[in-house]
Protein backbone atom coordinates (compact mmCIF):
# COMPACT_ATOMS: atom_id res chain seq x y z
CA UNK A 1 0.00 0.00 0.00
CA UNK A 2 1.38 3.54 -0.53
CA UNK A 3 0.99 6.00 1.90
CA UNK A 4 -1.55 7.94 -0.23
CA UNK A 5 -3.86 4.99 0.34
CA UNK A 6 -3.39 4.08 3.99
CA UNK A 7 -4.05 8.22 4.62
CA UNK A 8 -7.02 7.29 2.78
CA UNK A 9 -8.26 4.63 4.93
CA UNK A 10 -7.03 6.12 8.18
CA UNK A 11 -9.68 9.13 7.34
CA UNK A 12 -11.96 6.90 6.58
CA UNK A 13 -11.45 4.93 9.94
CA UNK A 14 -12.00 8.11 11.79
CA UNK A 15 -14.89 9.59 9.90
CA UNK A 16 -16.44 6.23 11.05
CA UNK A 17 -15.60 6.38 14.73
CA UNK A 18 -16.71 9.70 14.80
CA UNK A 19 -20.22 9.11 13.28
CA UNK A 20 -19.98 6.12 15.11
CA UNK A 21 -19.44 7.75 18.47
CA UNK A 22 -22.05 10.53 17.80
CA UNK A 23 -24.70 7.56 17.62
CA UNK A 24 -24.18 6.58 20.33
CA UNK A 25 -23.72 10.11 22.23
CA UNK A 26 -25.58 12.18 20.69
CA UNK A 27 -28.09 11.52 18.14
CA UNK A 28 -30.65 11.38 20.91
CA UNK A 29 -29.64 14.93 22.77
CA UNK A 30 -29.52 16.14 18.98
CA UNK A 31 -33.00 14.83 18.51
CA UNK A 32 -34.69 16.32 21.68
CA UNK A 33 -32.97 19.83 21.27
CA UNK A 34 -35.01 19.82 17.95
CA UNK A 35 -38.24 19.05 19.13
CA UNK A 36 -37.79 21.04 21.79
CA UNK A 37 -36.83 24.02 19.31
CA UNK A 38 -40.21 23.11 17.36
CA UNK A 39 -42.73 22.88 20.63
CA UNK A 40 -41.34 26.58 21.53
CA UNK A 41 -41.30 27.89 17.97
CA UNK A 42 -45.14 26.72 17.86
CA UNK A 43 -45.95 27.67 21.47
CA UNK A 44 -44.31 31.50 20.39
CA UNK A 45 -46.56 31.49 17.07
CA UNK A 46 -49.30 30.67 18.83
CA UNK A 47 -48.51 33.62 21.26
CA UNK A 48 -48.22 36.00 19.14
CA UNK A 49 -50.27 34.71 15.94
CA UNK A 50 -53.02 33.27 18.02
CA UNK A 51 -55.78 35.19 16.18
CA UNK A 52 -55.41 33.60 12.80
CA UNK A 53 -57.34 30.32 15.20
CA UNK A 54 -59.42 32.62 17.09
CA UNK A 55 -57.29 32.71 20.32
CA UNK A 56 -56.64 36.31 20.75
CA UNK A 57 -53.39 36.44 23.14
CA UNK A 58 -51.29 39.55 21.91
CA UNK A 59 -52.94 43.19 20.60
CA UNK A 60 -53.40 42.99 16.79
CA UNK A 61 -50.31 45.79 16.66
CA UNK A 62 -47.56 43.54 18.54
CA UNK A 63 -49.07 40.87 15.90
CA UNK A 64 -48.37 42.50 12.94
CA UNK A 65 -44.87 44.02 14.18
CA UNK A 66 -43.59 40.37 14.14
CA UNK A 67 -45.58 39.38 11.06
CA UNK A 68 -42.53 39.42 9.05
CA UNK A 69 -40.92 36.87 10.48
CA UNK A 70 -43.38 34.66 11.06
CA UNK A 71 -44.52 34.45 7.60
CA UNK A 72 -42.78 31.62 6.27
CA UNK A 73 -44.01 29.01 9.46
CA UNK A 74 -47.11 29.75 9.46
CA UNK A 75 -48.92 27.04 6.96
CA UNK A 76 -46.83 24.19 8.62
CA UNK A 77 -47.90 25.94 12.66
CA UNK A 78 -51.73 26.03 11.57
CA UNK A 79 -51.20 21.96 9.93
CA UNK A 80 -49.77 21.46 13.65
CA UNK A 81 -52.16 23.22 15.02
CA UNK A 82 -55.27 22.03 13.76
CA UNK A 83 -54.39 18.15 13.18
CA UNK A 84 -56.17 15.57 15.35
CA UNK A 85 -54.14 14.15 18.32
CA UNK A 86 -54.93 11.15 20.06
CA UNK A 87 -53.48 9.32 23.45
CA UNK A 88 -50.40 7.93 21.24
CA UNK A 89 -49.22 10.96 20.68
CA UNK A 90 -48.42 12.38 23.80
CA UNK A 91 -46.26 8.85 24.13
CA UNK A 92 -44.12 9.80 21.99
């Protein structure tokens, strides 16, 4: 073997330890900070967007000073929102 190729699988030997290791570590932590992220992203639309359901939290002004950002979650927050939920899901 030349040492061009044994580099070559010595990189590849750690690049599979490492996602290896991470599957073991943290995949799971990785998994709950992201869901986590996506309960409070929903919980702060629903704050402050509230009226497009009919649950009038915020003043319409504070509403549409944050409109801007909100724009681009708001089809997938009122899917979320409005989708039928059963015991399972809270297992989960």
């Amino acid at each position: 073997m030349s040492e061009e190729q044994e580099m070559s699988a010595l990189k590849r030997f750690g690049l599979g330890a490492r996602d290896f290791l991470y599957g073991m570590a943290g995949h799971d932590m990785t998994r709950f900070a992201l869901k986590t992220r996506g309960s409070m992203e929903h919980l702060f639309i629903l704050i402050t967007m509230g009226d497009l359901l009919g649950v009038p939290i915020l003043p319409p002004y504070y509403s549409l000073r944050l409109l801007p950002y909100v724009v681009p979650q708001i089809s997938t927050w009122k899917r979320r929102m409005l989708r039928e939920r059963d015991l399972t899901d809270a297992l989960a």
